[in-house]
PDB file of N, CA and C in Angstrom:
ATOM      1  N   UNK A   1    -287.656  64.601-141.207  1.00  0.00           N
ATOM      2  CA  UNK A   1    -287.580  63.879-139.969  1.00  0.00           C
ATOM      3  C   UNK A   1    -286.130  63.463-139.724  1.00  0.00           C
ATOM      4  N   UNK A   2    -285.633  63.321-138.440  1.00  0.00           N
ATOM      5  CA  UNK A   2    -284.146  62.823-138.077  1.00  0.00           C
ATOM      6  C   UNK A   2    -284.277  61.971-137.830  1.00  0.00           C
ATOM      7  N   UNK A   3    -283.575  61.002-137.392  1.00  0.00           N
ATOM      8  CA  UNK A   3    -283.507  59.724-137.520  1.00  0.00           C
ATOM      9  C   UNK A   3    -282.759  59.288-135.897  1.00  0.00           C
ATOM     10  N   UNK A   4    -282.122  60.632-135.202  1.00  0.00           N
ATOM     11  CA  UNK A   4    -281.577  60.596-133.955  1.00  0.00           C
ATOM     12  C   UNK A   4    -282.837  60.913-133.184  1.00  0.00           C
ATOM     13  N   UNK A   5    -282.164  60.395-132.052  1.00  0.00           N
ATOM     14  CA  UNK A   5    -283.413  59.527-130.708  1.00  0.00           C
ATOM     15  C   UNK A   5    -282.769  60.945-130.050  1.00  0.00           C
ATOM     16  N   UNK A   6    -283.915  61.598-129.311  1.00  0.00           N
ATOM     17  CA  UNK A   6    -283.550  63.114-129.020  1.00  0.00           C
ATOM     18  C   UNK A   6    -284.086  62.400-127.342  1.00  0.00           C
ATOM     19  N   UNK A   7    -284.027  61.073-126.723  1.00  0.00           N
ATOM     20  CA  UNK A   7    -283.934  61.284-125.542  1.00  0.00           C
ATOM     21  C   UNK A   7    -282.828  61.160-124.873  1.00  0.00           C
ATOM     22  N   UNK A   8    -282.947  61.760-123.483  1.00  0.00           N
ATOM     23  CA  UNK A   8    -281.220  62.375-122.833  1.00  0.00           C
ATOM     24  C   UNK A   8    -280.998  61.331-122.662  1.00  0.00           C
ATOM     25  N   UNK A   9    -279.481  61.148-122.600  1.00  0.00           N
ATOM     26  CA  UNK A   9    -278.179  60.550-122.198  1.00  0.00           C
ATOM     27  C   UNK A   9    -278.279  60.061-121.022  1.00  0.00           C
ATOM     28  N   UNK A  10    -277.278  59.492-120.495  1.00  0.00           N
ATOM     29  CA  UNK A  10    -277.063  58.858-118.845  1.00  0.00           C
ATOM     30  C   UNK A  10    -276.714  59.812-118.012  1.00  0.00           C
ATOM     31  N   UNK A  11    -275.306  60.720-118.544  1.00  0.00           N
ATOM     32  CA  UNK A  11    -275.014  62.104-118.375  1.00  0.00           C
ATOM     33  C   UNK A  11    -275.619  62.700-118.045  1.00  0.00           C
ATOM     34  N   UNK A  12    -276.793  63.354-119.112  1.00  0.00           N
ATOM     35  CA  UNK A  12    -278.038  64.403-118.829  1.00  0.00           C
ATOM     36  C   UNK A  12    -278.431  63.715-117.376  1.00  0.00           C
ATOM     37  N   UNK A  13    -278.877  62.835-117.654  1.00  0.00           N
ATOM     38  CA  UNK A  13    -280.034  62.341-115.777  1.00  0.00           C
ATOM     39  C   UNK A  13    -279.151  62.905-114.696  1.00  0.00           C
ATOM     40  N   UNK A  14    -277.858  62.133-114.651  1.00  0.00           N
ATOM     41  CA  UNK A  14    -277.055  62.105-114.151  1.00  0.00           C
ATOM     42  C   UNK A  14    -276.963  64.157-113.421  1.00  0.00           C
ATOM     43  N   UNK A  15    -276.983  64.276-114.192  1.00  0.00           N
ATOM     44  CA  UNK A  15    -276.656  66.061-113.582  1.00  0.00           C
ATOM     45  C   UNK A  15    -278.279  66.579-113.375  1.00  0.00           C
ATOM     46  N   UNK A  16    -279.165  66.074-114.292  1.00  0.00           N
ATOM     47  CA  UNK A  16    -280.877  66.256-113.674  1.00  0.00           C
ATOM     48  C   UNK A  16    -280.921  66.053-111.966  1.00  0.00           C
ATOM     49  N   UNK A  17    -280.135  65.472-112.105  1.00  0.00           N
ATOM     50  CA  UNK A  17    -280.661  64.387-110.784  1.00  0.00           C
ATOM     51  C   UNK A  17    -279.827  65.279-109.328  1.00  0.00           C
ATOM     52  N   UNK A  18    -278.509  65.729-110.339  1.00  0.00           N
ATOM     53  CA  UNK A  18    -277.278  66.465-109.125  1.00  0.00           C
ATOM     54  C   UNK A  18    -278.431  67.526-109.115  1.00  0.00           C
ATOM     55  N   UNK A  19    -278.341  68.665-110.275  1.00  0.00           N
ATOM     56  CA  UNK A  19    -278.830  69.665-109.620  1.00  0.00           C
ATOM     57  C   UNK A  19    -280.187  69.849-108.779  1.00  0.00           C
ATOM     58  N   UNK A  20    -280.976  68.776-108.952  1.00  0.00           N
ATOM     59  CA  UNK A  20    -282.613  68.472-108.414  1.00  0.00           C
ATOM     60  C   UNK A  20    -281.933  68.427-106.613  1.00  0.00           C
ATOM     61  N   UNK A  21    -280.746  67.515-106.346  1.00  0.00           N
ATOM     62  CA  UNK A  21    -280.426  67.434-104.931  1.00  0.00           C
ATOM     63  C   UNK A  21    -280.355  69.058-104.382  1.00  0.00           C
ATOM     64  N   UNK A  22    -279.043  69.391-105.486  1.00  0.00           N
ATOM     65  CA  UNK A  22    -278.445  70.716-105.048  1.00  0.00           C
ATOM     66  C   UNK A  22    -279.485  71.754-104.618  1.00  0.00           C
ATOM     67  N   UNK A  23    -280.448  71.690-105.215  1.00  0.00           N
ATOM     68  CA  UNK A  23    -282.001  72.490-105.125  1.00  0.00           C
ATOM     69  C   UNK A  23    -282.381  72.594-103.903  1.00  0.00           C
ATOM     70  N   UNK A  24    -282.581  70.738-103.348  1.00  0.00           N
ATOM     71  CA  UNK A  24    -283.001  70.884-102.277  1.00  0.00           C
ATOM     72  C   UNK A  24    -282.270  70.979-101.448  1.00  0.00           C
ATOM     73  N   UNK A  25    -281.060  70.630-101.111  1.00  0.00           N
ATOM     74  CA  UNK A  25    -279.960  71.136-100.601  1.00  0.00           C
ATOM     75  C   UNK A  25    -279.972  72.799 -99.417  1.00  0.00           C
ATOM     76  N   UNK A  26    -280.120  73.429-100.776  1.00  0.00           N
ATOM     77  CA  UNK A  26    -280.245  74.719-100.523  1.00  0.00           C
ATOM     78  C   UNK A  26    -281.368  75.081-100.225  1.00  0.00           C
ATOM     79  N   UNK A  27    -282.597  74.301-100.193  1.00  0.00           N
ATOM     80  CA  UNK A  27    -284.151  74.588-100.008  1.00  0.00           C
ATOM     81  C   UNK A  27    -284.144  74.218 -98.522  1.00  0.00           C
ATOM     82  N   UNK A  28    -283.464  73.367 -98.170  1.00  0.00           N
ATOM     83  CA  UNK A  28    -283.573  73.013 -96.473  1.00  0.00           C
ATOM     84  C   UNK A  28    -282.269  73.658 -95.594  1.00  0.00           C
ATOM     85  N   UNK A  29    -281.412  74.226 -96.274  1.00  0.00           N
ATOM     86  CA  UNK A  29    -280.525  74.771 -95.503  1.00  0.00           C
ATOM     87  C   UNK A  29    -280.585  75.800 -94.383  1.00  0.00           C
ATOM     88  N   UNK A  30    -281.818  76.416 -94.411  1.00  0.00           N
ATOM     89  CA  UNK A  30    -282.103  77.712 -92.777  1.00  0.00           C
ATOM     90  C   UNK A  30    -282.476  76.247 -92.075  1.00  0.00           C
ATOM     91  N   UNK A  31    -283.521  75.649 -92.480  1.00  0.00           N
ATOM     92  CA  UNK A  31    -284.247  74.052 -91.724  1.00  0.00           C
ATOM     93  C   UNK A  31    -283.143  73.787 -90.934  1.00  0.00           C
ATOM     94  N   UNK A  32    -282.039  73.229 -91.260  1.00  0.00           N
ATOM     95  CA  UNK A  32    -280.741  72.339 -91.007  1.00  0.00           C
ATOM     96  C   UNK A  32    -279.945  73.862 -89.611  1.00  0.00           C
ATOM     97  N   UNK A  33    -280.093  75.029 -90.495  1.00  0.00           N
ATOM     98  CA  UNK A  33    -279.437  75.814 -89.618  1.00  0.00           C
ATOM     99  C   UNK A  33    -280.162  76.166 -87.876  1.00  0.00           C
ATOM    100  N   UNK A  34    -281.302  76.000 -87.788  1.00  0.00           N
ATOM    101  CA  UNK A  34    -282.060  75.861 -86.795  1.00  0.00           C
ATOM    102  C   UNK A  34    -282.111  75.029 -85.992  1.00  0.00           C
ATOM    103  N   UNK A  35    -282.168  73.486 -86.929  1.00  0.00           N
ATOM    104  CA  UNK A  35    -281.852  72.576 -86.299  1.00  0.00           C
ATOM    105  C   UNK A  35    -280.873  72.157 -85.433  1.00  0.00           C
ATOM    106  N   UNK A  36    -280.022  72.424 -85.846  1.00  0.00           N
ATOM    107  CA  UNK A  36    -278.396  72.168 -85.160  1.00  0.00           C
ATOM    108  C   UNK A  36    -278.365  72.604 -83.799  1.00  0.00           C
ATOM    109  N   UNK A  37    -278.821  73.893 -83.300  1.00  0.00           N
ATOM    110  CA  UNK A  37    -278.437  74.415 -82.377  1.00  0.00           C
ATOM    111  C   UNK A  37    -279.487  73.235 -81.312  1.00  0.00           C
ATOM    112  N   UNK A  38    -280.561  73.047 -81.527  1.00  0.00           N
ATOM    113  CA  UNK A  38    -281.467  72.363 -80.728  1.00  0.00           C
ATOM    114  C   UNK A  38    -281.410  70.978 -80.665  1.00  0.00           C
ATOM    115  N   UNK A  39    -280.626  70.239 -81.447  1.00  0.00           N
ATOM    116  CA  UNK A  39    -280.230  69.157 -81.699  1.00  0.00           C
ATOM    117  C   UNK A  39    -279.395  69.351 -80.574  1.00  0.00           C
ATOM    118  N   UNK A  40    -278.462  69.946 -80.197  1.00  0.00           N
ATOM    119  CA  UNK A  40    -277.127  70.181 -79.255  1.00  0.00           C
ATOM    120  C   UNK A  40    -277.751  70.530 -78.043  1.00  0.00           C
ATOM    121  N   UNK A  41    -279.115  71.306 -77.838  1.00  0.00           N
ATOM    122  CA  UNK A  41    -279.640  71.018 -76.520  1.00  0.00           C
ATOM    123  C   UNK A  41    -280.674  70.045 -76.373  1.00  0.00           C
ATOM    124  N   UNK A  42    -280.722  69.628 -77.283  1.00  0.00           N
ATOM    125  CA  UNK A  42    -281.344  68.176 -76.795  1.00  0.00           C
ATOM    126  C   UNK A  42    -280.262  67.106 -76.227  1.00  0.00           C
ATOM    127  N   UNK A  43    -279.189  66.887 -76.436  1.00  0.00           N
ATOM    128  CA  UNK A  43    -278.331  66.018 -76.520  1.00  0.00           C
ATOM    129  C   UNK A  43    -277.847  65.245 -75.136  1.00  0.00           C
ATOM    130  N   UNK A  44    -277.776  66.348 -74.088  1.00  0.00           N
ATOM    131  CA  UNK A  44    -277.520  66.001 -72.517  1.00  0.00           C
ATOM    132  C   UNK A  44    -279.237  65.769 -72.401  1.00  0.00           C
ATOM    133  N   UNK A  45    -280.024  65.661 -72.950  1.00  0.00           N
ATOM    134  CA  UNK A  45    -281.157  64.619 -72.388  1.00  0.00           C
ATOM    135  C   UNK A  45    -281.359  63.408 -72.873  1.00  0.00           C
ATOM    136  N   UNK A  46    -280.936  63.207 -74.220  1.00  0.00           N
ATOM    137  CA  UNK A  46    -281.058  61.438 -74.802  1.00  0.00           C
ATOM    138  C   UNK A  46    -279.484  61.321 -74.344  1.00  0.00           C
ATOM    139  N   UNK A  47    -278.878  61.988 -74.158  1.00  0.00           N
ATOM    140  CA  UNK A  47    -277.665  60.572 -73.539  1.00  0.00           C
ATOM    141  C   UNK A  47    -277.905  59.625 -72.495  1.00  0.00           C
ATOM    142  N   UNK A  48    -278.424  60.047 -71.266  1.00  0.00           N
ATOM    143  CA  UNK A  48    -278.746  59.274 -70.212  1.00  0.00           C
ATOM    144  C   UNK A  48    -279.752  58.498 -70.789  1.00  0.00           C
ATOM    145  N   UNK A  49    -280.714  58.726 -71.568  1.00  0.00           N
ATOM    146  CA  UNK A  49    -281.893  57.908 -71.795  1.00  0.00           C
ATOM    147  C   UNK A  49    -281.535  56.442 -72.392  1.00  0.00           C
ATOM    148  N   UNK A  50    -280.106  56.616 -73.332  1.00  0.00           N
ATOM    149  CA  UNK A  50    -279.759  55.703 -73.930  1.00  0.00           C
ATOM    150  C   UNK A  50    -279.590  54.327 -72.914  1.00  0.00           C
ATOM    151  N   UNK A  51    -278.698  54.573 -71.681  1.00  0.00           N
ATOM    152  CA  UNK A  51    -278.138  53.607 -71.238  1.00  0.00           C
ATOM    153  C   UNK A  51    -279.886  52.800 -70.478  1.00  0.00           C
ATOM    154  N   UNK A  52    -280.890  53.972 -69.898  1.00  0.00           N
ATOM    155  CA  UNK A  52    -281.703  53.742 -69.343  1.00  0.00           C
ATOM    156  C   UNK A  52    -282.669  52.331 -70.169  1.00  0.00           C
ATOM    157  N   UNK A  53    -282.609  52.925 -71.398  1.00  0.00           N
ATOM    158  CA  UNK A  53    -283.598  52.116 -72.183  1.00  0.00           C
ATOM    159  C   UNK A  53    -282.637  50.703 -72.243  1.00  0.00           C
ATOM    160  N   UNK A  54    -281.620  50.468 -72.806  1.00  0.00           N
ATOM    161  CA  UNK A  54    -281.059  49.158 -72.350  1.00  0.00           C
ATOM    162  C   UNK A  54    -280.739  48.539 -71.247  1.00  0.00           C
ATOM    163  N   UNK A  55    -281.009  49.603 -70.038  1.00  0.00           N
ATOM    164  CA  UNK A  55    -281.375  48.270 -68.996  1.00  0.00           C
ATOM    165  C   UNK A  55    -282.987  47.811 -68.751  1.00  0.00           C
ATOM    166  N   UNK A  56    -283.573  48.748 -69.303  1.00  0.00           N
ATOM    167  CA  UNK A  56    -285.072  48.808 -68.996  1.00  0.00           C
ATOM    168  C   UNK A  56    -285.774  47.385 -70.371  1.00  0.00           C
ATOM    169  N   UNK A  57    -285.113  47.488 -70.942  1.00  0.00           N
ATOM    170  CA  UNK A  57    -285.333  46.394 -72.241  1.00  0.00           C
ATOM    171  C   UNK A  57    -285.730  44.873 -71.578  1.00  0.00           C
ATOM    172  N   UNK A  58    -284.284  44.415 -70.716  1.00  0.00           N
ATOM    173  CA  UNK A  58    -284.325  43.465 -70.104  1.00  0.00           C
ATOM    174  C   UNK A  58    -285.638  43.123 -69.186  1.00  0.00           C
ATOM    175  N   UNK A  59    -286.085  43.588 -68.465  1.00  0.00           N
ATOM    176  CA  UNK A  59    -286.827  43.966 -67.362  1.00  0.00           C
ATOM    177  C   UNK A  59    -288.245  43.908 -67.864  1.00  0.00           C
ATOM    178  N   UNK A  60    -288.783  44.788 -69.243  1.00  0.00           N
ATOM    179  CA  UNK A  60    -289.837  44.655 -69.936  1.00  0.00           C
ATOM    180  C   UNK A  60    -289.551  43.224 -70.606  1.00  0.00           C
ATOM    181  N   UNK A  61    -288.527  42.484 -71.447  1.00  0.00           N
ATOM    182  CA  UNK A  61    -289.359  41.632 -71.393  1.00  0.00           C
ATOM    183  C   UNK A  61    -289.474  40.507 -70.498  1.00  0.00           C
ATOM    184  N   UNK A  62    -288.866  40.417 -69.328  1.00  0.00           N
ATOM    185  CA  UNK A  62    -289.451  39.387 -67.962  1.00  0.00           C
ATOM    186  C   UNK A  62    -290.798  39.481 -67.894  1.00  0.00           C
ATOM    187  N   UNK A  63    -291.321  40.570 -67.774  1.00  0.00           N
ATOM    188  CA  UNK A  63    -292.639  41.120 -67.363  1.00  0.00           C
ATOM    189  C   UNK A  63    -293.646  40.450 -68.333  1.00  0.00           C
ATOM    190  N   UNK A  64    -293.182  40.829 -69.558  1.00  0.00           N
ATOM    191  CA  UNK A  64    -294.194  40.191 -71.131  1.00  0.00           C
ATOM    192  C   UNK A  64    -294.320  38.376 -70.754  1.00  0.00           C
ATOM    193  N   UNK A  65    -292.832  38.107 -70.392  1.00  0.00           N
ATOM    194  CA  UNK A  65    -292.686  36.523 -70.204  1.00  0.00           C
ATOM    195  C   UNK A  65    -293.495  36.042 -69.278  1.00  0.00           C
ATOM    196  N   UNK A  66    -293.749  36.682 -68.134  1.00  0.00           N
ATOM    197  CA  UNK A  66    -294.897  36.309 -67.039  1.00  0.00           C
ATOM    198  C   UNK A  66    -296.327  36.080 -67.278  1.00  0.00           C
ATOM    199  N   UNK A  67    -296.409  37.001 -67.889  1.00  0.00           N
ATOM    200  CA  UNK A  67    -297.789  37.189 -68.318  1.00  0.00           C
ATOM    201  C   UNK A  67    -298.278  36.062 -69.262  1.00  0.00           C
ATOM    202  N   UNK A  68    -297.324  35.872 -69.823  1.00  0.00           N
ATOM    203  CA  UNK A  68    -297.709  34.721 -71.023  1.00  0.00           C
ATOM    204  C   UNK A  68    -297.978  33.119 -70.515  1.00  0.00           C
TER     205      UNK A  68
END
């Protein structure tokens, strides 16, 4: 019998852990490549939406306040 503790290091995890990312990394990378392009035509439609929803914020809650 040995007398050394045969569980891994901080090190070991440490690179368990890199290459487990790197894995998925590369497991979602067509995902990410698809994405992008449609992300970019989505983009001229949530811009305007942005400013819309912060004036529309105000307004909803007057409405909630009435009611109450």
């Amino acid at each position: 019998m040995s007398s050394r503790d045969e569980s891994p290091t901080i090190g070991e995890m440490f690179a368990e852990v890199f290459d487990l990312l790197t894995g998925l990394g590369v497991l979602l990378l067509p995902l990410i490549i698809m994405a992008v392009p449609c992300l970019i035509l989505l983009l001229p439609l949530v811009v305007p939406a942005i400013p819309l929803a912060l004036l529309a914020a105000p307004f909803a809650l007057l409405r909630v306040a009435r009611r109450a």
